[in-house]
N, C-alpha and C. Protein backbone atom coordinates (compact mmCIF):
# COMPACT_ATOMS: atom_id res chain seq x y z
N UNK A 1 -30.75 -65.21 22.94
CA UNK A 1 -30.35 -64.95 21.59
C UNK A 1 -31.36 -64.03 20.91
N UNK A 2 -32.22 -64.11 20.68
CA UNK A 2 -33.90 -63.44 20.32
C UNK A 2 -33.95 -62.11 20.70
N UNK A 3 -33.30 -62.15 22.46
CA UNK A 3 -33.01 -60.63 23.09
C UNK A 3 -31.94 -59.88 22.57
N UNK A 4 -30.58 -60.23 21.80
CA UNK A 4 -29.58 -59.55 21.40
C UNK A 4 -29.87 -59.42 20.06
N UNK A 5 -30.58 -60.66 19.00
CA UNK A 5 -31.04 -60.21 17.86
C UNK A 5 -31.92 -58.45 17.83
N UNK A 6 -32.58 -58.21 18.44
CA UNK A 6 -33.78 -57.48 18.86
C UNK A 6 -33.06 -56.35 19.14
N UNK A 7 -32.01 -56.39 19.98
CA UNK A 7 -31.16 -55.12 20.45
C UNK A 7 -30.73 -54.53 19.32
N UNK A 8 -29.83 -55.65 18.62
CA UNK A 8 -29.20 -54.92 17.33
C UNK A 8 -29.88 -54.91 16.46
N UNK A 9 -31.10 -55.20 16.09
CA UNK A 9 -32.68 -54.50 15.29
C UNK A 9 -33.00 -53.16 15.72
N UNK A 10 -33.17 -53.17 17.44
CA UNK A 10 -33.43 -51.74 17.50
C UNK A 10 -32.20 -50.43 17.35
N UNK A 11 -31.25 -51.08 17.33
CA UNK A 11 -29.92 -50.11 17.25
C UNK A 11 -30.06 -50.12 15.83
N UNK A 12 -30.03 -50.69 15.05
CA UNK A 12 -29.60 -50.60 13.34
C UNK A 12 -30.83 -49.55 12.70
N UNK A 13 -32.23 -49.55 13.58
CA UNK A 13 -33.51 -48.98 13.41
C UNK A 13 -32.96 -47.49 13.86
N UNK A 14 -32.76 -47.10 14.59
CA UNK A 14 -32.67 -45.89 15.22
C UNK A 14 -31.45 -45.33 14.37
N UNK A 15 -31.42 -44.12 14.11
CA UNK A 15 -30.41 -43.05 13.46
C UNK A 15 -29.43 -42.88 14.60
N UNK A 16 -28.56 -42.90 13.88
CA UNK A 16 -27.05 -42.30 14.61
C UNK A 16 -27.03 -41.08 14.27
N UNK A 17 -27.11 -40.16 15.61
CA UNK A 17 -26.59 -38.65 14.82
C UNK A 17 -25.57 -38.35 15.64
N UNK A 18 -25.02 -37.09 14.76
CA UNK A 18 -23.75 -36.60 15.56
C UNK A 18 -23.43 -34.97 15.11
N UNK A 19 -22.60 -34.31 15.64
CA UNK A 19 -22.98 -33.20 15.77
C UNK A 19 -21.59 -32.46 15.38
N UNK A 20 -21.26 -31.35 14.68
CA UNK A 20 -19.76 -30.99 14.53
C UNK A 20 -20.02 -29.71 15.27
N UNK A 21 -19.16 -29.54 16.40
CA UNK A 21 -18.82 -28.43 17.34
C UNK A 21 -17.20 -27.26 16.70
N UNK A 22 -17.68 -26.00 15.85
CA UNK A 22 -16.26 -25.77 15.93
C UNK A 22 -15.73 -25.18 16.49
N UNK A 23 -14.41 -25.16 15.93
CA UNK A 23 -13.43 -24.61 17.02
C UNK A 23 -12.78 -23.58 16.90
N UNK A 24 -12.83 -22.09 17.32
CA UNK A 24 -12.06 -20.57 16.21
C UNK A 24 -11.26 -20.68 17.46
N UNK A 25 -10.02 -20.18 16.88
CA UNK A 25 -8.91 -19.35 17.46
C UNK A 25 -8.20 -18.30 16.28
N UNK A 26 -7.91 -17.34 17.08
CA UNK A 26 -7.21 -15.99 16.55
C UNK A 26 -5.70 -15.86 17.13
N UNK A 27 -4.62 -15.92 16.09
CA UNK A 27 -3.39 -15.83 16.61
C UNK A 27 -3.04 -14.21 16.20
N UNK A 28 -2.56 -13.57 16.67
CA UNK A 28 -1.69 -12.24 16.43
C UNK A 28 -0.08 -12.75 16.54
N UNK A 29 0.32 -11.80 15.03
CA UNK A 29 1.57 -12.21 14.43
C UNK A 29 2.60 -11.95 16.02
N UNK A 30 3.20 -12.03 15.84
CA UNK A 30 4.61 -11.82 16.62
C UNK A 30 5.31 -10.90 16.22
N UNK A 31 5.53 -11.02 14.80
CA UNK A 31 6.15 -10.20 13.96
C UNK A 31 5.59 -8.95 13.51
N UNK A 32 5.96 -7.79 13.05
CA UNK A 32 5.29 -6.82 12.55
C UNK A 32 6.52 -6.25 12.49
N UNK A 33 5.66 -6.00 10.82
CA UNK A 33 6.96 -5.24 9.51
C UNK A 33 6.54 -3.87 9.28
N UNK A 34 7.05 -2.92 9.67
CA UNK A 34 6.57 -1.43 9.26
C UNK A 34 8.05 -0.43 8.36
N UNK A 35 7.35 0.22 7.21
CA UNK A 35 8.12 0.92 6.63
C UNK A 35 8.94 2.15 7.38
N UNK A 36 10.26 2.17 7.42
CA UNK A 36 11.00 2.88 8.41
C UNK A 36 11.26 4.32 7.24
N UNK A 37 11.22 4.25 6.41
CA UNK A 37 11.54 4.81 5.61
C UNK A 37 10.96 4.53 3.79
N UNK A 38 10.70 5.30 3.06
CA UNK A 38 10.33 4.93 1.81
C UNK A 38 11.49 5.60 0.69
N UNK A 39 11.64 4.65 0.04
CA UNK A 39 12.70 4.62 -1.19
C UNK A 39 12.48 5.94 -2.30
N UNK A 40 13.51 6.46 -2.59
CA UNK A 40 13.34 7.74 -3.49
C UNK A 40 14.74 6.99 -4.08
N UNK A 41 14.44 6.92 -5.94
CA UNK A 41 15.17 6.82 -6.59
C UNK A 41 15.88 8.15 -7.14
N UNK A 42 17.20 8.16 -7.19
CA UNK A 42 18.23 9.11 -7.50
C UNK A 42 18.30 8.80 -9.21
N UNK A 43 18.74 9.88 -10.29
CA UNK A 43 19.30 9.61 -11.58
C UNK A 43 20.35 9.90 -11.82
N UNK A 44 21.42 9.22 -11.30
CA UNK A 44 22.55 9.92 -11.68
C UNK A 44 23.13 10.51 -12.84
N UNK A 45 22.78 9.36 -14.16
CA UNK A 45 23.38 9.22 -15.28
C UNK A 45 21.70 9.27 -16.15
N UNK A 46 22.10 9.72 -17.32
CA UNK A 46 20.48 9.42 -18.04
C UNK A 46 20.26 7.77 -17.96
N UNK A 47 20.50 6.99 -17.88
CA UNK A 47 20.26 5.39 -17.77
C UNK A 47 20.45 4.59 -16.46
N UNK A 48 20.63 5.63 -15.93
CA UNK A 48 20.66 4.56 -14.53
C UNK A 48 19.84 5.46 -13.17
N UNK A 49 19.29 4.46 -12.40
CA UNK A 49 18.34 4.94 -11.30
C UNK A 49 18.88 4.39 -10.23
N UNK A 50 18.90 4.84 -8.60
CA UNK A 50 19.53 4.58 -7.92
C UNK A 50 19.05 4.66 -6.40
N UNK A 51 18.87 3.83 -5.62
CA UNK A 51 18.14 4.72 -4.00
C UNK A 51 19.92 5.11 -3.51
N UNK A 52 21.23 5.18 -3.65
CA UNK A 52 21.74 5.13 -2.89
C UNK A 52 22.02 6.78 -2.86
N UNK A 53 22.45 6.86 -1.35
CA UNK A 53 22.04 8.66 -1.22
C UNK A 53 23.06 9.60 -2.14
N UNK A 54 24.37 8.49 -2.13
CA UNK A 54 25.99 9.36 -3.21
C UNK A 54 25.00 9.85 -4.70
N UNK A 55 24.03 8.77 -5.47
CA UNK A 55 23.40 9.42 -6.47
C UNK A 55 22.33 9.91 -6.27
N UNK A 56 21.77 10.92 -5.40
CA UNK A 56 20.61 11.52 -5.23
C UNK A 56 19.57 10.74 -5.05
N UNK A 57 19.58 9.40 -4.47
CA UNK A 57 18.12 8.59 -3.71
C UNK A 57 18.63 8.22 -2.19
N UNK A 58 17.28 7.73 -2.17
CA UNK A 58 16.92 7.62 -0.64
C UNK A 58 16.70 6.13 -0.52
N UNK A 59 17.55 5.40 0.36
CA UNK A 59 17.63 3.98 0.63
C UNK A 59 16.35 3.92 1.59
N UNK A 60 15.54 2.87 1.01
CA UNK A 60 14.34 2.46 1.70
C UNK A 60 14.85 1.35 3.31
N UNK A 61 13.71 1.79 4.53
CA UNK A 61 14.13 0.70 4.98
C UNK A 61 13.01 0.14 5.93
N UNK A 62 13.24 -0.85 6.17
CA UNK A 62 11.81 -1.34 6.72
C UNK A 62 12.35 -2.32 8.48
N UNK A 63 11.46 -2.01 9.52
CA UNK A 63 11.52 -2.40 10.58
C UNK A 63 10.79 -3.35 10.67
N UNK A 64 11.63 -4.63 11.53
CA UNK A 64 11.10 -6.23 11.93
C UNK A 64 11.20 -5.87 13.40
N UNK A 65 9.66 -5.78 13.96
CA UNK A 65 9.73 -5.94 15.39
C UNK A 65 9.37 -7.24 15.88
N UNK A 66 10.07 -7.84 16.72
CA UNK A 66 9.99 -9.60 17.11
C UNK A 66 9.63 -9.81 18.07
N UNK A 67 8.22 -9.96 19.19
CA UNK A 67 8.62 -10.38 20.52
C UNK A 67 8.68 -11.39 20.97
N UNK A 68 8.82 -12.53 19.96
CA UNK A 68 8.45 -14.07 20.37
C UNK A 68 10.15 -14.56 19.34
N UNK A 69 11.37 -14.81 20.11
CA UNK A 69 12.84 -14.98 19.31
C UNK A 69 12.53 -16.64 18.69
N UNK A 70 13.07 -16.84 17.55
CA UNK A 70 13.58 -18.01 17.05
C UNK A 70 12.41 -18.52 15.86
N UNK A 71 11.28 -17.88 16.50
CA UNK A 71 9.77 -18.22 15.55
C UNK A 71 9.10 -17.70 14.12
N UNK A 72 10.48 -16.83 13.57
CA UNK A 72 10.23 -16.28 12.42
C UNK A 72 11.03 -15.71 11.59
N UNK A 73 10.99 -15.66 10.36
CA UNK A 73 12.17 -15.33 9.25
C UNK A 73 11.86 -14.16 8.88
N UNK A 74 13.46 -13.79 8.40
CA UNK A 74 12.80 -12.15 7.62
C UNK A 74 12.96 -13.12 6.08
N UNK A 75 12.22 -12.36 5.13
CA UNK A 75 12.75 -12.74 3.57
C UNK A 75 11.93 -11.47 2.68
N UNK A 76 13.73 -10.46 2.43
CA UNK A 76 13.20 -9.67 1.81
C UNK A 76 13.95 -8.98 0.66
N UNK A 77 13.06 -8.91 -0.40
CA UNK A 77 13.03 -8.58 -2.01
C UNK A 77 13.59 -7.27 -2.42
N UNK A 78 14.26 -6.93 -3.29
CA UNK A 78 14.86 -5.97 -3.47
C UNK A 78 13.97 -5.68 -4.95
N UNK A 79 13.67 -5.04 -5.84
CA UNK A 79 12.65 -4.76 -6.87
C UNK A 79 13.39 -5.45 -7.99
N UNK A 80 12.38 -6.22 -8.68
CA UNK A 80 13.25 -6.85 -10.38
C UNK A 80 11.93 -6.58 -11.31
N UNK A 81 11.31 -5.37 -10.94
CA UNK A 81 10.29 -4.87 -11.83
C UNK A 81 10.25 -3.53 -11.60
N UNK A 82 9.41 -2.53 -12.82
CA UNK A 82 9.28 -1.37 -11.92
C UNK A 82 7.56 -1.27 -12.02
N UNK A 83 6.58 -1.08 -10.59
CA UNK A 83 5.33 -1.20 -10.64
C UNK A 83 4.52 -0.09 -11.20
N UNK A 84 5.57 0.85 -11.98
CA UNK A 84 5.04 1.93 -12.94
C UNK A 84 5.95 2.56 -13.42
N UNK A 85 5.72 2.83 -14.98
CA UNK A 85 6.66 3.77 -15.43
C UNK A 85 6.60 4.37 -16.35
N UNK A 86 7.11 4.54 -17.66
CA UNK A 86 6.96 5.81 -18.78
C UNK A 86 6.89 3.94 -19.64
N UNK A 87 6.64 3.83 -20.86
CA UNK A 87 6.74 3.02 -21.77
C UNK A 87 8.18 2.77 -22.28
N UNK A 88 9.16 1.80 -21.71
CA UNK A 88 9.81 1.32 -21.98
C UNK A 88 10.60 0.27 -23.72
N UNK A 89 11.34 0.23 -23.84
CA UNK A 89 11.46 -0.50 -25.31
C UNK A 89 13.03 -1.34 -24.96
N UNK A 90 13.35 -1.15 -24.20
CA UNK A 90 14.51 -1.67 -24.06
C UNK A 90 14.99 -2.22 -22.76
N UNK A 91 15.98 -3.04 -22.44
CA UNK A 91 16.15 -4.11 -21.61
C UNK A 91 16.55 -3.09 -20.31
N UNK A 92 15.83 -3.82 -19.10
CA UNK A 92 16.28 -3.04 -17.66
C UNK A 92 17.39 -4.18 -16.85
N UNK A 93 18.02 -3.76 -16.63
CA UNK A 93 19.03 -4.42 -15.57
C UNK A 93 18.87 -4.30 -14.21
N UNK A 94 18.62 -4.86 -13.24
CA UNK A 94 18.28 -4.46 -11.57
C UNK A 94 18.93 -5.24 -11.13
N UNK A 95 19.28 -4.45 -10.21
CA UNK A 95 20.40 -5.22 -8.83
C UNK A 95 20.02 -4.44 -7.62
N UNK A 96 20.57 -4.90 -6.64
CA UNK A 96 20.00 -4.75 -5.29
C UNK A 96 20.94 -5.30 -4.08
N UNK A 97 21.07 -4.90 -2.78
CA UNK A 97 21.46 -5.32 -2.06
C UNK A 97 20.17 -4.80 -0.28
N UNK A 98 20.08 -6.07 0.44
CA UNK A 98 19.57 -6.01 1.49
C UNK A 98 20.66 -6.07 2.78
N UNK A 99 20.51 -5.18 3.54
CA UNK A 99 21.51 -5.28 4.75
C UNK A 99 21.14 -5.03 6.02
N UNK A 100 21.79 -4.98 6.78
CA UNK A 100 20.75 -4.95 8.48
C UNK A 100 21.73 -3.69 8.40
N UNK A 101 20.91 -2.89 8.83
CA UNK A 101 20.97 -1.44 9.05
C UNK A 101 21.03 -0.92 10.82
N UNK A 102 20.54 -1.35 11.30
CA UNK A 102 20.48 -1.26 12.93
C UNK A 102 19.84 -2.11 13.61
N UNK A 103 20.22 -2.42 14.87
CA UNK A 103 19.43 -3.33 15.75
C UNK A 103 19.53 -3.27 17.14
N UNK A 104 18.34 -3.11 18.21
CA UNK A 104 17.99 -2.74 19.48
C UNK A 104 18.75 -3.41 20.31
N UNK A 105 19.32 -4.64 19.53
CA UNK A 105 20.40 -5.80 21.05
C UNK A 105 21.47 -5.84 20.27
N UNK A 106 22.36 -5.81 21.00
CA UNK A 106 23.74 -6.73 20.53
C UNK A 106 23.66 -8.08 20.11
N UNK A 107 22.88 -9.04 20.81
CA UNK A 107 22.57 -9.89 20.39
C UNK A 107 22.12 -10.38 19.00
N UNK A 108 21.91 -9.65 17.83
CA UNK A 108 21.52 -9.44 16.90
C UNK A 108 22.53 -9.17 15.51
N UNK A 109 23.78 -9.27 16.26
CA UNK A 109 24.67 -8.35 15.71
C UNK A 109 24.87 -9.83 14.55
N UNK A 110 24.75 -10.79 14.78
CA UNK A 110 25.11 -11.83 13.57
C UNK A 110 24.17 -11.85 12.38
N UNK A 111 23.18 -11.61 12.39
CA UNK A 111 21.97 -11.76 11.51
C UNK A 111 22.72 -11.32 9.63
N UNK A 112 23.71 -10.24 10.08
CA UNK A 112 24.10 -9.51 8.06
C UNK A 112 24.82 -11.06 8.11
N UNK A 113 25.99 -11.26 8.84
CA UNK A 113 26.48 -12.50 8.75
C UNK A 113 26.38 -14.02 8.34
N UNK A 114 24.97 -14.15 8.81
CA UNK A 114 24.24 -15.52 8.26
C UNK A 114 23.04 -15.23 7.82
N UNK A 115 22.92 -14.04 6.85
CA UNK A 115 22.00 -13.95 5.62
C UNK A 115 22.50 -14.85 4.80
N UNK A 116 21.30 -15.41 4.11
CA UNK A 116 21.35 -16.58 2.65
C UNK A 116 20.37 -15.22 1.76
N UNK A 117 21.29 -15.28 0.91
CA UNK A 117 21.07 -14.61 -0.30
C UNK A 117 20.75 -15.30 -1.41
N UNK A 118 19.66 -15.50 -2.02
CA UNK A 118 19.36 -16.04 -3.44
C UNK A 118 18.35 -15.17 -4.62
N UNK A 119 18.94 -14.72 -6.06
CA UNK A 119 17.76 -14.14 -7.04
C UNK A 119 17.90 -13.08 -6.79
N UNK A 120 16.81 -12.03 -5.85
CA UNK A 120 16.47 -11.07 -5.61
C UNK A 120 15.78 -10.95 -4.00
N UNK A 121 16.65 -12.48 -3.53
CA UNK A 121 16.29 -12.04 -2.20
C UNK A 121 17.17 -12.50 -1.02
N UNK A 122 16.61 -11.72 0.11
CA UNK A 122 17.55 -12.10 1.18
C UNK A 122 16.72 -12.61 2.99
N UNK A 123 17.26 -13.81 3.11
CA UNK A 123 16.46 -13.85 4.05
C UNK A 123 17.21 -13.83 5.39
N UNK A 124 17.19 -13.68 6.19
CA UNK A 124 17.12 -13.47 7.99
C UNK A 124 16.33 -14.24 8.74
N UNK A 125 17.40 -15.17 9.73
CA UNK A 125 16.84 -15.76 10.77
C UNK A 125 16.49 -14.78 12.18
N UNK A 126 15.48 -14.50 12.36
CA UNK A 126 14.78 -13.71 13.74
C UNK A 126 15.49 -14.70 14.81
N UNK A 127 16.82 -14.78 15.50
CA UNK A 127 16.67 -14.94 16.43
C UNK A 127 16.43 -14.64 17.49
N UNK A 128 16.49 -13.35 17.71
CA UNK A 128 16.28 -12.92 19.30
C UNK A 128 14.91 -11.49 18.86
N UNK A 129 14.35 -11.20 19.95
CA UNK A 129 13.25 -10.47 20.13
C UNK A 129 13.94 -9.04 20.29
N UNK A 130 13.19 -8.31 19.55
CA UNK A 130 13.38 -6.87 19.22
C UNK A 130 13.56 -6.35 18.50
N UNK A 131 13.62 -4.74 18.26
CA UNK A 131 13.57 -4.29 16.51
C UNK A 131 15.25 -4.77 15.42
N UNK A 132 14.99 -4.78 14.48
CA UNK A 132 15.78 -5.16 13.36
C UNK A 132 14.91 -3.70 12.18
N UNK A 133 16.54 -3.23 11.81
CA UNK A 133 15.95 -2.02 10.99
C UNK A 133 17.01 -3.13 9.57
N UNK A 134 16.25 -3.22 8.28
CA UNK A 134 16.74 -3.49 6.98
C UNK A 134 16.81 -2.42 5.86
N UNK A 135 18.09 -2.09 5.27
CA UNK A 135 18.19 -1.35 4.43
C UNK A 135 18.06 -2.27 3.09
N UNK A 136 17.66 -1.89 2.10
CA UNK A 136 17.50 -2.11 0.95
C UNK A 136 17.89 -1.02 -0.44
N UNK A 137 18.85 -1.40 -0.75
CA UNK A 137 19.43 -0.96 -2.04
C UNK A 137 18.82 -1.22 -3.47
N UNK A 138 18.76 -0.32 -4.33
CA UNK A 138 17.90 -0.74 -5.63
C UNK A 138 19.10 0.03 -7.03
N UNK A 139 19.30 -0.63 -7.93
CA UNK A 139 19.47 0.40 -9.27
C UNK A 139 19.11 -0.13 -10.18
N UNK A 140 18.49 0.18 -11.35
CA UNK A 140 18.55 -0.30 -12.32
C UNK A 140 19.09 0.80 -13.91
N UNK A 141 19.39 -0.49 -14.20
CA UNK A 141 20.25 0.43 -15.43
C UNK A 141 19.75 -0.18 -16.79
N UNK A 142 19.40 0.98 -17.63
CA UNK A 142 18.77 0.94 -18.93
C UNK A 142 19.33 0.87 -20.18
N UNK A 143 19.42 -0.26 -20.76
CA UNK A 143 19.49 -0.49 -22.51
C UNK A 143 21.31 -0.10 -22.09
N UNK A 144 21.97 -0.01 -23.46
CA UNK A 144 22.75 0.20 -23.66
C UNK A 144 23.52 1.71 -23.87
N UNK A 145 23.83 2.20 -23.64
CA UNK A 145 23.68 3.92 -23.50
C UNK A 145 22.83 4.69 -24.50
N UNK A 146 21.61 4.31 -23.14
CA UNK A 146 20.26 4.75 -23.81
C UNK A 146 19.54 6.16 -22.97
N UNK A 147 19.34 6.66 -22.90
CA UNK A 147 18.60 7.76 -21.77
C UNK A 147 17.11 6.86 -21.38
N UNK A 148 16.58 6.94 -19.98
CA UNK A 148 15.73 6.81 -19.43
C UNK A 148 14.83 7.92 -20.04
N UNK A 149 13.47 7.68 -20.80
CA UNK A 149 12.69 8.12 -21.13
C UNK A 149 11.85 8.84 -19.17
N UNK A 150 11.73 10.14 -19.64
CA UNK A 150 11.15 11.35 -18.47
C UNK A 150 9.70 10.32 -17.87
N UNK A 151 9.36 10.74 -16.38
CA UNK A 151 8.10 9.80 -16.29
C UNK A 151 8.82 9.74 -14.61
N UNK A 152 7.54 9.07 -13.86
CA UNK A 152 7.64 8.14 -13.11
C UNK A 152 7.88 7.27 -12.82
N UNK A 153 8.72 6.53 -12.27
CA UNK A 153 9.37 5.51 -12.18
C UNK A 153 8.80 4.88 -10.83
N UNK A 154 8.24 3.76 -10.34
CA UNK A 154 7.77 3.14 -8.83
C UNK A 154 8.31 1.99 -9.27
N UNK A 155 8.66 0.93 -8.30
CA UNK A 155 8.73 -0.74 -7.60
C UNK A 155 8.85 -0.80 -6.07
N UNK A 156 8.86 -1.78 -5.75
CA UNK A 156 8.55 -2.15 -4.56
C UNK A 156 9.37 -3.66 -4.27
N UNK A 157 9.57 -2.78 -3.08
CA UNK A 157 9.91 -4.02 -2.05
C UNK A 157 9.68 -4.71 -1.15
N UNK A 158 9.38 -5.94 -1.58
CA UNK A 158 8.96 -6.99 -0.86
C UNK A 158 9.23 -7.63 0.37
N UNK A 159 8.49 -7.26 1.75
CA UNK A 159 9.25 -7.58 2.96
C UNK A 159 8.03 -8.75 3.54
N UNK A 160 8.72 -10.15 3.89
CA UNK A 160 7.83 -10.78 4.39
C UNK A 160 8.20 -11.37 5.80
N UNK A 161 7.31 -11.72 6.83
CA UNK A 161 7.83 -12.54 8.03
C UNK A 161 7.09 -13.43 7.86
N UNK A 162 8.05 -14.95 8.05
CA UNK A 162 7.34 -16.11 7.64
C UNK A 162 7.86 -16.52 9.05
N UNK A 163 6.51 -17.65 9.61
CA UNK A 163 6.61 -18.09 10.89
C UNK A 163 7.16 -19.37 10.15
N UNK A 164 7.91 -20.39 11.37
CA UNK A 164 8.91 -21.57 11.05
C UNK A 164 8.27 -22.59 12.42
């Protein structure tokens, strides 16, 4: 008894140490989103702005390359701001449409089909591996028949791949 008292004296005496070993890992996306094209707004009318090519713009579009299928979403934004412009005073209206524009497989061909659309956005299930080209539509229309004050006009569209 005297001998196990003594043990757990000298154990309770002595420091416990311990040591944290860490641990890095580096993943590379799967996904990669590159601009296929950049958006040029058209004016058709003094109040309204437009990427579609019938009013003098250029439909933006952006490429989802996938090599890993089923592991990632598209979800992408059509503009409900403009990220520069002349000083405004009156109400902007924006609308938008996102669409699959081309794709490297047949296999792919369902994706416009079972888009979920909500707000100002549209998302895409990545199922199968390979490029996905997205068009994106923009207009916005100003005040009540008001002329668009002269200036620069920019927004942007928001393209994200979210892993699942």
């Amino acid at each position: 008894m005297k001998f196990i008292s003594a043990v757990i004296m000298a154990m309770v005496s002595v420091g416990v140490f311990a040591e944290e070993v860490p641990i890095v890992g580096n993943v590379e996306s799967k996904c990669v989103i590159t601009t296929d094209t950049a958006g040029i707004y058209g004016n058709p009318t003094p109040s309204n702005l437009s990427t579609d090519p019938t009013d003098g713009g250029v439909t933006p579009i952006v490429r989802y390359d996938i090599s890993m299928a089923e592991y990632y979403k598209a979800v992408i934004r059509w503009p409900d701001e403009f990220s520069q412009s002349p000083d405004l005073n009156d109400t902007l209206q924006f609308s938008g449409e996102v669409t699959v524009d081309r794709v490297s497989a047949s296999e792919m061909s369902d994706y416009e089909s079972e888009k979920v659309e909500y707000e100002n956005a549209t998302e895409f299930g990545l199922t199968e591996s390979g490029s996905t080209w997205f068009a994106i539509e923009s207009e916005v229309d100003y005040g009540f028949n008001k002329a668009l004050p002269g200036g620069t006009y920019r927004s942007l569209v928001s393209a994200e791949c979210i892993a699942q």
